[in-house]
PDB file of N, CA and C in Angstrom:
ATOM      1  N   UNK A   1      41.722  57.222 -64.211  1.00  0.00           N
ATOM      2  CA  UNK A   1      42.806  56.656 -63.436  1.00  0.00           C
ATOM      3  C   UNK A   1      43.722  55.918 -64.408  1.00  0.00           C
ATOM      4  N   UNK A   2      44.883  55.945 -64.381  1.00  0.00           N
ATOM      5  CA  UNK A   2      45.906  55.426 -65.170  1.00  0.00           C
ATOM      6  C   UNK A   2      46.181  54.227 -64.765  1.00  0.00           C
ATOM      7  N   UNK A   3      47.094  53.474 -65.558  1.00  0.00           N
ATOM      8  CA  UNK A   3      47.875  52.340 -65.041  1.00  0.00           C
ATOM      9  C   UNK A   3      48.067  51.985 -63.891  1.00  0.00           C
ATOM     10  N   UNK A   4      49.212  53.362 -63.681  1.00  0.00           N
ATOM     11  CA  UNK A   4      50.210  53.399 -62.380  1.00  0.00           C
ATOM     12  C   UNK A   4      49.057  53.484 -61.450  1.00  0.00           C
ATOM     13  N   UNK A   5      48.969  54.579 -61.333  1.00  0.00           N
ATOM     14  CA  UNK A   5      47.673  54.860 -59.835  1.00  0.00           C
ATOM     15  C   UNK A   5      46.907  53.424 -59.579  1.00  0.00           C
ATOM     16  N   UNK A   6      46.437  52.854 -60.914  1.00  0.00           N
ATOM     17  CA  UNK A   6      45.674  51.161 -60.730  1.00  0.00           C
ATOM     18  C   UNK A   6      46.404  50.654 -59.966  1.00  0.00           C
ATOM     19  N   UNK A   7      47.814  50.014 -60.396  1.00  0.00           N
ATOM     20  CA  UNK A   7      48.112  49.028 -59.794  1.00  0.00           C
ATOM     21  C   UNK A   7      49.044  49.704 -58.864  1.00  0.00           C
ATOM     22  N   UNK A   8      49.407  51.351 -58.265  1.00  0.00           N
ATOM     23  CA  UNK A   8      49.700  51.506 -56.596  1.00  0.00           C
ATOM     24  C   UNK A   8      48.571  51.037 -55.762  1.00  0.00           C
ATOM     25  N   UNK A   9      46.960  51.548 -56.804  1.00  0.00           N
ATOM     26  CA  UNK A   9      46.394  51.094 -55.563  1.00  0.00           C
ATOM     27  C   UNK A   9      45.995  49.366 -55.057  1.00  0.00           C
ATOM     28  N   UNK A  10      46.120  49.115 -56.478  1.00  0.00           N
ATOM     29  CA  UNK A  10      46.128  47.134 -56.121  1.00  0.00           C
ATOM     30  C   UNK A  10      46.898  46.728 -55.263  1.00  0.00           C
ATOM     31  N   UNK A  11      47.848  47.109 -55.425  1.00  0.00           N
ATOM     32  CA  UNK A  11      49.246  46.693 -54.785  1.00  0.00           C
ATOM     33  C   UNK A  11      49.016  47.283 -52.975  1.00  0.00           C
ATOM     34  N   UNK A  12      48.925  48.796 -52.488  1.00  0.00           N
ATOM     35  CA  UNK A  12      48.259  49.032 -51.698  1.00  0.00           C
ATOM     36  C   UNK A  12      47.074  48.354 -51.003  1.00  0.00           C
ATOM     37  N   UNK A  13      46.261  47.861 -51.694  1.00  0.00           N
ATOM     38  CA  UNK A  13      45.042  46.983 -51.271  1.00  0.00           C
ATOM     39  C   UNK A  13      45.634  45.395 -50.017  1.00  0.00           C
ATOM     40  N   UNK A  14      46.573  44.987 -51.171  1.00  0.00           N
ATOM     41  CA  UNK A  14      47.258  43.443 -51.099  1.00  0.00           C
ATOM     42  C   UNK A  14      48.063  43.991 -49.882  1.00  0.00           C
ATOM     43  N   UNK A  15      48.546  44.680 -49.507  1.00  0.00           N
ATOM     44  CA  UNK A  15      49.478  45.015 -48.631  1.00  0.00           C
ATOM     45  C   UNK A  15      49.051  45.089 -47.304  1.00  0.00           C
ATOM     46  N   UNK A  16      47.565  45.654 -47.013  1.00  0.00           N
ATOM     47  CA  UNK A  16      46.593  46.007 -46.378  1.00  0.00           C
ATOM     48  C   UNK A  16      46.373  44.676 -46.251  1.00  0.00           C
ATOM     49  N   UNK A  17      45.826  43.736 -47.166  1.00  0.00           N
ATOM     50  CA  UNK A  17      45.379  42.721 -46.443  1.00  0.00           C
ATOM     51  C   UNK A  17      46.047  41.681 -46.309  1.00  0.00           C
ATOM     52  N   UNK A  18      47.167  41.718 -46.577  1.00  0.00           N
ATOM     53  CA  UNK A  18      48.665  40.460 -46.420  1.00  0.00           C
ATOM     54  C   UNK A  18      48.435  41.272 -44.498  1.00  0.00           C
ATOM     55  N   UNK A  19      48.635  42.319 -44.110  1.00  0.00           N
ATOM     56  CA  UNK A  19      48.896  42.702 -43.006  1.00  0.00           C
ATOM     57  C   UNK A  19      47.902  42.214 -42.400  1.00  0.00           C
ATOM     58  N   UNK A  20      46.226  42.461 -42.215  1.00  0.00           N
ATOM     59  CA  UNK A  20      45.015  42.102 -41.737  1.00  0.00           C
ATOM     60  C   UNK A  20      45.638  40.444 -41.846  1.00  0.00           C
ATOM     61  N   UNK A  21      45.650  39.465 -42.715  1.00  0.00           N
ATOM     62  CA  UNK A  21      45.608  38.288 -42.768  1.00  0.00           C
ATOM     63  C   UNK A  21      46.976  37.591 -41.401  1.00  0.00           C
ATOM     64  N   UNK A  22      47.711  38.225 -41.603  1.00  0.00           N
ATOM     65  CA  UNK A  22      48.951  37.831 -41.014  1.00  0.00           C
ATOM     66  C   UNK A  22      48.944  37.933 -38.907  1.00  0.00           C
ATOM     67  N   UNK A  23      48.108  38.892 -39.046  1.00  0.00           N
ATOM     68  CA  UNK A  23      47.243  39.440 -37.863  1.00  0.00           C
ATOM     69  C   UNK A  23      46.534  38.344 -37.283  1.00  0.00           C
ATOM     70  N   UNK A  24      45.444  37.717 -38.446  1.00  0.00           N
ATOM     71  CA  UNK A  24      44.805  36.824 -38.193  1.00  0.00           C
ATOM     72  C   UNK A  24      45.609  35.466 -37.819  1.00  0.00           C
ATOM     73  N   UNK A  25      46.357  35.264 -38.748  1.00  0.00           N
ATOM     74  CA  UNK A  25      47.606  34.038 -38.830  1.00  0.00           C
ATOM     75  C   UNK A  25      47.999  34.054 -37.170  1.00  0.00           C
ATOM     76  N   UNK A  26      48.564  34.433 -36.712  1.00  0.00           N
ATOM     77  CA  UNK A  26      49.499  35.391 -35.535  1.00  0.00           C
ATOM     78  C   UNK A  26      48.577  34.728 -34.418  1.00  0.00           C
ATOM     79  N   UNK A  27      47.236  35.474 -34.434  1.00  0.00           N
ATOM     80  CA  UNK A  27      45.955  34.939 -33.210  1.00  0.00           C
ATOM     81  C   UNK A  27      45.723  33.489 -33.531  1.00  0.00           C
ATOM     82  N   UNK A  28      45.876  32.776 -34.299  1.00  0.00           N
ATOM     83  CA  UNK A  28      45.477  31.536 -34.677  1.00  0.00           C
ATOM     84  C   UNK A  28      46.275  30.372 -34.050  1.00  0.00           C
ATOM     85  N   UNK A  29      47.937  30.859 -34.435  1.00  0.00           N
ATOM     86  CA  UNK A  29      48.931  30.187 -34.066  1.00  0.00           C
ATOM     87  C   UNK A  29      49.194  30.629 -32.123  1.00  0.00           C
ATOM     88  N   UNK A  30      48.674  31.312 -31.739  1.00  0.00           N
ATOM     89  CA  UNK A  30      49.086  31.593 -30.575  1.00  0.00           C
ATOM     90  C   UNK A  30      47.693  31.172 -29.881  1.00  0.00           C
ATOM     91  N   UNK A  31      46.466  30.723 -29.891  1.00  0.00           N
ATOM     92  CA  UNK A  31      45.672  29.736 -29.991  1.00  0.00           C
ATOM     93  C   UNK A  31      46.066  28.696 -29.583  1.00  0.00           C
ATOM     94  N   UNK A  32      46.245  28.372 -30.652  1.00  0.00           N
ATOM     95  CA  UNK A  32      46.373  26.683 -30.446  1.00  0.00           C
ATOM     96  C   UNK A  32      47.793  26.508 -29.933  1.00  0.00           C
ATOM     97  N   UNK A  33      48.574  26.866 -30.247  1.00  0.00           N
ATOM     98  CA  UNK A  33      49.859  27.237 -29.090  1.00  0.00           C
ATOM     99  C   UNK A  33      49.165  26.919 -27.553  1.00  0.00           C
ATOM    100  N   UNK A  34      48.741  27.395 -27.012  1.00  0.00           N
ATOM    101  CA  UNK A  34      48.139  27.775 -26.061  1.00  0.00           C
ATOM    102  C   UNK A  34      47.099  26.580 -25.486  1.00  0.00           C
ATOM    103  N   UNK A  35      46.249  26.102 -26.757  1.00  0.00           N
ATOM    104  CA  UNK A  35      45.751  24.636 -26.501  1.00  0.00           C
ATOM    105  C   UNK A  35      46.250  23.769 -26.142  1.00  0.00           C
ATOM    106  N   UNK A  36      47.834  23.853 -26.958  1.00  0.00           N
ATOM    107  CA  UNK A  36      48.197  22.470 -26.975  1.00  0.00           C
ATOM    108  C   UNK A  36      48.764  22.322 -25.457  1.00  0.00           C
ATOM    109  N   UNK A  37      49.779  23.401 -24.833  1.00  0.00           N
ATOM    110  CA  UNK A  37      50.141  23.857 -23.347  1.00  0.00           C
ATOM    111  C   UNK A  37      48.831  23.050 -22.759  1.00  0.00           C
ATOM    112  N   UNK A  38      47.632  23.859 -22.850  1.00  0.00           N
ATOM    113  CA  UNK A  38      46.647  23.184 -21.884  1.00  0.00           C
ATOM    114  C   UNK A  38      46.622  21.761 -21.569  1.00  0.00           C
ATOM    115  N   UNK A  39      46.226  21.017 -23.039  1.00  0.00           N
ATOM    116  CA  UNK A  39      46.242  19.439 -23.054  1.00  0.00           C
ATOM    117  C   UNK A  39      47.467  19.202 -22.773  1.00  0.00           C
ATOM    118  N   UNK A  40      48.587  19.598 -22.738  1.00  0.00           N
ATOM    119  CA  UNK A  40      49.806  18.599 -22.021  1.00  0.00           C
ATOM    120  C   UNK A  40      49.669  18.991 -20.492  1.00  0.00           C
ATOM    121  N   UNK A  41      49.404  20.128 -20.207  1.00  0.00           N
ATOM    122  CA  UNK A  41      49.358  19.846 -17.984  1.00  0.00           C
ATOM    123  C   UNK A  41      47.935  19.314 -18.015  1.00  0.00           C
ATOM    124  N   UNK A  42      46.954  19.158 -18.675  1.00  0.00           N
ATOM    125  CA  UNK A  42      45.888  17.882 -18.275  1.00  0.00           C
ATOM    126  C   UNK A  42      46.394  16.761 -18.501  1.00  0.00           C
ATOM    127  N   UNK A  43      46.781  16.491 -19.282  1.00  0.00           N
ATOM    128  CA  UNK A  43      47.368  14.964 -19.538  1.00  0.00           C
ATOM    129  C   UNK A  43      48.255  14.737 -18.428  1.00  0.00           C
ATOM    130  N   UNK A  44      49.323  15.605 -18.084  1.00  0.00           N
ATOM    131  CA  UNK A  44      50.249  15.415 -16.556  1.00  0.00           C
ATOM    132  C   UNK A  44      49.395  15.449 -15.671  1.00  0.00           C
ATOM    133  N   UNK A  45      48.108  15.844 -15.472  1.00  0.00           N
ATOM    134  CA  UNK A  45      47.010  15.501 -13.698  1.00  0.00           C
ATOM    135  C   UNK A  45      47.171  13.884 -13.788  1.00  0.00           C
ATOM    136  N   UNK A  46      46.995  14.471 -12.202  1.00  0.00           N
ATOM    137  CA  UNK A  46      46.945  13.194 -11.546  1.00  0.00           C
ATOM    138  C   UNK A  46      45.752  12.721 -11.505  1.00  0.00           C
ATOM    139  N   UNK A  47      45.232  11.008 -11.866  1.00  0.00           N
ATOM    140  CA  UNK A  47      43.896  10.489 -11.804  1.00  0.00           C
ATOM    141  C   UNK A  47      42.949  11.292 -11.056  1.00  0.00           C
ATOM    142  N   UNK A  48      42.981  11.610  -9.854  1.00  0.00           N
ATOM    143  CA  UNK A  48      42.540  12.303  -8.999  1.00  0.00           C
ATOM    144  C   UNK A  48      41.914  13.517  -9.418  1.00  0.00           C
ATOM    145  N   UNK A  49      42.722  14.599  -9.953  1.00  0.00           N
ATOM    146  CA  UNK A  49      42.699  15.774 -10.143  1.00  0.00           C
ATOM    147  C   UNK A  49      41.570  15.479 -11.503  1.00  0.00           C
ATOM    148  N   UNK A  50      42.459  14.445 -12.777  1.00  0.00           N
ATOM    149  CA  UNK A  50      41.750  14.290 -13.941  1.00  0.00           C
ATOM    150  C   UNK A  50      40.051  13.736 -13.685  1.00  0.00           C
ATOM    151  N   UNK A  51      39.775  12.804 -12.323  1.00  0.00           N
ATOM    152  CA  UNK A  51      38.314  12.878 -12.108  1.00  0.00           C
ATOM    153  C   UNK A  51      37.674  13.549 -11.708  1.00  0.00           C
ATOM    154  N   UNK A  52      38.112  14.971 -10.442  1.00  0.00           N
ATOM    155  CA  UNK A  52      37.377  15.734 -10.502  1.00  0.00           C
ATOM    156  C   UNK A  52      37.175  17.054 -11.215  1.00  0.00           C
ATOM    157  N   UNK A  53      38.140  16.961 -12.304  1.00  0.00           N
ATOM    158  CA  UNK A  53      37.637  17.834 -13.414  1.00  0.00           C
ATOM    159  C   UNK A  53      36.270  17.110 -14.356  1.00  0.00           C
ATOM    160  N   UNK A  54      36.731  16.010 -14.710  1.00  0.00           N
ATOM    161  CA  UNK A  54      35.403  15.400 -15.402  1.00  0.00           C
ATOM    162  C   UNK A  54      34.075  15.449 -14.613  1.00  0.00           C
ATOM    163  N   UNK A  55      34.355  15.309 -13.547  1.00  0.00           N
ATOM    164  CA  UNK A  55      32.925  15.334 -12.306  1.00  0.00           C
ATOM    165  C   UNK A  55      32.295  17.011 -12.660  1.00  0.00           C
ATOM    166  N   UNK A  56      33.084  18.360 -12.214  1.00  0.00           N
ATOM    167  CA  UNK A  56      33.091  19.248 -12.800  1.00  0.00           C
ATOM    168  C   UNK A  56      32.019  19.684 -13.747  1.00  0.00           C
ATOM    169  N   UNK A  57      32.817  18.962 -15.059  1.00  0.00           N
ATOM    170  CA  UNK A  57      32.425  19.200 -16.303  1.00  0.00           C
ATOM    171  C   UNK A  57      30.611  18.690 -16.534  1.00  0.00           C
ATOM    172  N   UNK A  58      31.016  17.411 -15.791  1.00  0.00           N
ATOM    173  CA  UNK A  58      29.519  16.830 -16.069  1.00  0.00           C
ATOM    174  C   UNK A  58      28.581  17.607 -14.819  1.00  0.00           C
ATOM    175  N   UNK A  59      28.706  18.213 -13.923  1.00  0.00           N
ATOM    176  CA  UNK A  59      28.155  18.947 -13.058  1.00  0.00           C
ATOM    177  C   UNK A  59      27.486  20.502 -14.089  1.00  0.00           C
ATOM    178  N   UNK A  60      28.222  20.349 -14.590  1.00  0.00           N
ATOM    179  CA  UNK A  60      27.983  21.941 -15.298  1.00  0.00           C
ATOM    180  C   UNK A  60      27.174  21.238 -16.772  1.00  0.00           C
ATOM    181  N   UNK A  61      27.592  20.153 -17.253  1.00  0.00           N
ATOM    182  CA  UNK A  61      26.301  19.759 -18.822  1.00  0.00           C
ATOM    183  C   UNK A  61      24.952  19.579 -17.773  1.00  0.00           C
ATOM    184  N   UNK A  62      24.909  19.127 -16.685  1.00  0.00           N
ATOM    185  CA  UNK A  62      23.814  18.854 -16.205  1.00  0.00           C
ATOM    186  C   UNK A  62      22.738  19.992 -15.771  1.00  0.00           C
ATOM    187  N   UNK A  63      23.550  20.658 -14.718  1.00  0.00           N
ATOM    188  CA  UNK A  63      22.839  22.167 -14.623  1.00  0.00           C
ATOM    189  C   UNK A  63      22.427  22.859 -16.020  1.00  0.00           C
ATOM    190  N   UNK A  64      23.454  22.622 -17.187  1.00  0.00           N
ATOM    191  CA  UNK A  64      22.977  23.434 -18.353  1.00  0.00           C
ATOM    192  C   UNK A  64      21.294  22.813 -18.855  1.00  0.00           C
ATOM    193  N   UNK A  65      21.541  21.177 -18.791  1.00  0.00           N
ATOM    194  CA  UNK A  65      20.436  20.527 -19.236  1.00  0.00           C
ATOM    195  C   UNK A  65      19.448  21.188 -18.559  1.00  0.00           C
ATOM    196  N   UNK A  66      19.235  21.182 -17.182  1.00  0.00           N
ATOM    197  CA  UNK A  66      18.311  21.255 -16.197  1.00  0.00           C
ATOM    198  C   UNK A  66      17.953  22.556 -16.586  1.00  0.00           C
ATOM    199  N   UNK A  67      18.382  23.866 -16.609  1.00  0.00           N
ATOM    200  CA  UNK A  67      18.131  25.297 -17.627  1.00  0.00           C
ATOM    201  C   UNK A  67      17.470  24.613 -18.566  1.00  0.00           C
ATOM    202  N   UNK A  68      17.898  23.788 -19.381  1.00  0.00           N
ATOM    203  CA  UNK A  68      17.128  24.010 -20.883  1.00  0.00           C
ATOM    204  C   UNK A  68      15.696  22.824 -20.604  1.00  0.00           C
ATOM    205  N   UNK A  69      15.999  22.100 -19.534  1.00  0.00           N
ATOM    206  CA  UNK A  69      14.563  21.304 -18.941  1.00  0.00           C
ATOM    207  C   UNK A  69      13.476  22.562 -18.459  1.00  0.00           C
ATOM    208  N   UNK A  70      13.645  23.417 -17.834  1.00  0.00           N
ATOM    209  CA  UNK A  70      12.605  24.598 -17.062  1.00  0.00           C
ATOM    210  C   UNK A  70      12.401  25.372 -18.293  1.00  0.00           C
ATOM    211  N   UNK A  71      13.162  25.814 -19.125  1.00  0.00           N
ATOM    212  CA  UNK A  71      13.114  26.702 -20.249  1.00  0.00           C
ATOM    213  C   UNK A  71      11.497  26.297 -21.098  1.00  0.00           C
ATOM    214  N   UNK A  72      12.106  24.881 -21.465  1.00  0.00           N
ATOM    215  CA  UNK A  72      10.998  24.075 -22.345  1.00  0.00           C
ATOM    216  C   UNK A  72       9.273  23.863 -21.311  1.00  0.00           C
ATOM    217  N   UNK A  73      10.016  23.793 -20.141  1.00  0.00           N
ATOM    218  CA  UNK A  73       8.554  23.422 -19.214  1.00  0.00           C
ATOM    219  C   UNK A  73       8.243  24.756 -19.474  1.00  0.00           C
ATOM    220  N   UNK A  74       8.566  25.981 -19.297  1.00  0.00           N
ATOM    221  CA  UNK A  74       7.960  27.156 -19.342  1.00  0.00           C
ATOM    222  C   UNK A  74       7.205  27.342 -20.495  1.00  0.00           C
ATOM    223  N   UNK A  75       7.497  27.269 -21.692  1.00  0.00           N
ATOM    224  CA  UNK A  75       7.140  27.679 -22.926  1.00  0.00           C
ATOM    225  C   UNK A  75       5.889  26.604 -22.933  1.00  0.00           C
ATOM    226  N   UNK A  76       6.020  25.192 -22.631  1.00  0.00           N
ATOM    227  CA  UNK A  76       5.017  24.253 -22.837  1.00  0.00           C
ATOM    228  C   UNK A  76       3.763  24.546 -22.052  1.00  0.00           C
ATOM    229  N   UNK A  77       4.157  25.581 -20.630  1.00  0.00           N
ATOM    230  CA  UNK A  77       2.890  25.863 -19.856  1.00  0.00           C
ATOM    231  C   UNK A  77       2.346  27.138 -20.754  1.00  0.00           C
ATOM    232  N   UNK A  78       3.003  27.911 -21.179  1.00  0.00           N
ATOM    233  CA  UNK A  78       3.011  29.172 -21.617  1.00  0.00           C
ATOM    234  C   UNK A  78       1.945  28.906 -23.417  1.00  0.00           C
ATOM    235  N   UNK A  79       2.324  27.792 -23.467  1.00  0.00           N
ATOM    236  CA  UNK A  79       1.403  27.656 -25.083  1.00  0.00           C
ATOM    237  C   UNK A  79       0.049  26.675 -24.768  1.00  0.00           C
ATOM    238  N   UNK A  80      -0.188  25.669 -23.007  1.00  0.00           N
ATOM    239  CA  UNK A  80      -1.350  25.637 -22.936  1.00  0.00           C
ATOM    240  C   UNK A  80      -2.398  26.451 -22.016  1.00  0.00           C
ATOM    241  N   UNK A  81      -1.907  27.618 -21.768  1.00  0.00           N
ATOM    242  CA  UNK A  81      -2.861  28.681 -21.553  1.00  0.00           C
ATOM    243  C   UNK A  81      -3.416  29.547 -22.350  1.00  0.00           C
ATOM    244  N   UNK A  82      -2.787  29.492 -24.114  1.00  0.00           N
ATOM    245  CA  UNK A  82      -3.501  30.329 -24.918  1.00  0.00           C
ATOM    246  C   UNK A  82      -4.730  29.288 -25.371  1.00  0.00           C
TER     247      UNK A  82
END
């Protein structure tokens, strides 16, 4: 392989991944774009609205806990029957 052919294909390579990267860039910024929208109409709820989202939220860590409470009881019955 020569020179030229080297660095078309370096150059080819970089081009490829300036494009892949920029792709990535693109989803990143339109993300958090998108976050930030969210946190400004939460921040505009009304007390009301903003407590029963938190009620919500803690409704759902709790049920998760309570899963990972039966999970552990299972395994703990499950290792004193061997």
């Amino acid at each position: 392989m020569g020179i030229k052919a080297f660095f078309k294909k370096a150059f080819g390579d970089m081009k490829k991944s300036a494009k892949a990267q920029h792709q990535v860039d693109k989803a990143e910024f339109q993300a958090a774009k998108a976050e930030a929208k969210a946190n400004w109409e939460e921040a505009k709820m009304s007390p009301s609205q903003r407590q029963a989202k938190m009620q919500a939220e803690r409704d759902a860590q709790i049920a998760a806990a309570n899963e990972r409470k039966a999970a552990a009881d299972a395994r703990i019955e499950a290792a004193k029957k061997k």
